[in-house]
C-alpha atoms as a PDB file:
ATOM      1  CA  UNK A   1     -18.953 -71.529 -60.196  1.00  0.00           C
ATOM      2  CA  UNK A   2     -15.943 -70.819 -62.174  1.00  0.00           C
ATOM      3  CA  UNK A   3     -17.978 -67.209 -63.742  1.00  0.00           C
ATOM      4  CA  UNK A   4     -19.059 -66.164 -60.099  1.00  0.00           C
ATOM      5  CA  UNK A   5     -17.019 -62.780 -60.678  1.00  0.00           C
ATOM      6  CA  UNK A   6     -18.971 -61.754 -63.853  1.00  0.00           C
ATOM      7  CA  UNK A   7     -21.299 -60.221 -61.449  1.00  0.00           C
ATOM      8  CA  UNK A   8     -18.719 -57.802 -60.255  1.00  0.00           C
ATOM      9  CA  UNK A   9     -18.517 -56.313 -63.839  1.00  0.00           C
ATOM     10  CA  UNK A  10     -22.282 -56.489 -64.587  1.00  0.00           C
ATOM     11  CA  UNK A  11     -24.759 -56.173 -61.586  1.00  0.00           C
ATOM     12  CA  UNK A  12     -27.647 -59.396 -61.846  1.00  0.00           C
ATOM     13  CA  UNK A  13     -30.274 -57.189 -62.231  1.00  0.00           C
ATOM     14  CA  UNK A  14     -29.196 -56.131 -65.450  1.00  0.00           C
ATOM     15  CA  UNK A  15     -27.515 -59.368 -66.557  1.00  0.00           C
ATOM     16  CA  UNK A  16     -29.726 -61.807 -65.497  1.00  0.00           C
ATOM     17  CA  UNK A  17     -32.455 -60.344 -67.593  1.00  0.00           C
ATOM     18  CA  UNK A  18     -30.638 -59.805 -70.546  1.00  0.00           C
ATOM     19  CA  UNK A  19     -29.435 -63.257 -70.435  1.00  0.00           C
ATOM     20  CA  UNK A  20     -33.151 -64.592 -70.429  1.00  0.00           C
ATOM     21  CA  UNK A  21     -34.187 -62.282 -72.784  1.00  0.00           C
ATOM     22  CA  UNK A  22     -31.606 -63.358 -75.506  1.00  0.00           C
ATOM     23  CA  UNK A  23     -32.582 -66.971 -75.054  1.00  0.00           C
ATOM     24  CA  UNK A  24     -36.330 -66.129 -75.205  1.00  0.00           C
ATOM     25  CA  UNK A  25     -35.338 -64.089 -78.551  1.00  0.00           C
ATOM     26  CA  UNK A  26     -33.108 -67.035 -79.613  1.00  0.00           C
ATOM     27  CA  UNK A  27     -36.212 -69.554 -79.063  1.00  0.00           C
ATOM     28  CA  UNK A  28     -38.567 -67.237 -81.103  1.00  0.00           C
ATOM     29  CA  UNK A  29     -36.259 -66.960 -83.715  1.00  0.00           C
ATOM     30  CA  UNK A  30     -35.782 -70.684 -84.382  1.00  0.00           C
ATOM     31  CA  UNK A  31     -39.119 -71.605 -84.457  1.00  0.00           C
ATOM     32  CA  UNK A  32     -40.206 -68.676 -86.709  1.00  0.00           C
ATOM     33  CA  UNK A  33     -37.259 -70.482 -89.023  1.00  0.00           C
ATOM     34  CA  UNK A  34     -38.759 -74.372 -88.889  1.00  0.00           C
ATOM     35  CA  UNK A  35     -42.553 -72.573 -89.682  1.00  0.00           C
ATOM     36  CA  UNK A  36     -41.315 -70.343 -92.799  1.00  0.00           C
ATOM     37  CA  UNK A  37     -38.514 -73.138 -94.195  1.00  0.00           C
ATOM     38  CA  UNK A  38     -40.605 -76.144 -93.940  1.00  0.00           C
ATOM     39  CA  UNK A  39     -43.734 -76.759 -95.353  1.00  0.00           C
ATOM     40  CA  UNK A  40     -45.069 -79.991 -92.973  1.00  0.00           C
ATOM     41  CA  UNK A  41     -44.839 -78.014 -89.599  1.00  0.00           C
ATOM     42  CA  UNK A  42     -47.412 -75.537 -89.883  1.00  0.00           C
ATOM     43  CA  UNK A  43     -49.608 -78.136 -90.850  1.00  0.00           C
ATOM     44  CA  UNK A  44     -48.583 -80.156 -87.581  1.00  0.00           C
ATOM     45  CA  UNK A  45     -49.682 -77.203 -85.692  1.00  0.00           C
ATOM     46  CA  UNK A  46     -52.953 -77.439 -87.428  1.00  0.00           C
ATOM     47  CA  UNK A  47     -53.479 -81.179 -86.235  1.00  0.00           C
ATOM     48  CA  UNK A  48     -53.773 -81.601 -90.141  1.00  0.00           C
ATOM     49  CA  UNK A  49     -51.812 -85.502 -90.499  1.00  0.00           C
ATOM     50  CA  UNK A  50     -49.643 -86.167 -93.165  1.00  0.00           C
ATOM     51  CA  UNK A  51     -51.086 -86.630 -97.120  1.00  0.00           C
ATOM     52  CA  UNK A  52     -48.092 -89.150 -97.638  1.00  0.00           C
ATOM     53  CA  UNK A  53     -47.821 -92.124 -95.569  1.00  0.00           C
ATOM     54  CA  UNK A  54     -44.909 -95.128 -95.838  1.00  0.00           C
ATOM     55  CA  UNK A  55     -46.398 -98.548 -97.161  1.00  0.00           C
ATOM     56  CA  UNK A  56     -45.415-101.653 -95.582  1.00  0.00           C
ATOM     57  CA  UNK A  57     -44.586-104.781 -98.131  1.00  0.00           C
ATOM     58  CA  UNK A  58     -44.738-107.697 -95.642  1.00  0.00           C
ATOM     59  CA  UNK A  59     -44.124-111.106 -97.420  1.00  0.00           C
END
């Protein structure tokens, strides 16, 4: 592991948390994003299907 002596600067019980934490926070973030910028994913959620489907022209 070529950042093995990060843990001599910052102990693991204190990094290894943080490190999870910001992820979790990162995770929560992006999702909160897609559900207040989009308007089809909160409906998804809902198990509503989609108003608009694609027609087919086979000939």
């Amino acid at each position: 592991m070529n950042q093995g002596r990060i843990w001599t600067v910052v102990s693991p019980t204190v990094g290894l948390p943080l490190l999870l934490g910001s992820v979790a926070v990162i995770a929560i973030l992006v999702h909160a994003a897609v559900l207040s910028h989009t308007t089809w994913f909160p409906k998804y959620w809902n198990g509503k299907t989609a108003a608009i489907t694609a027609q087919v022209d086979i000939g």
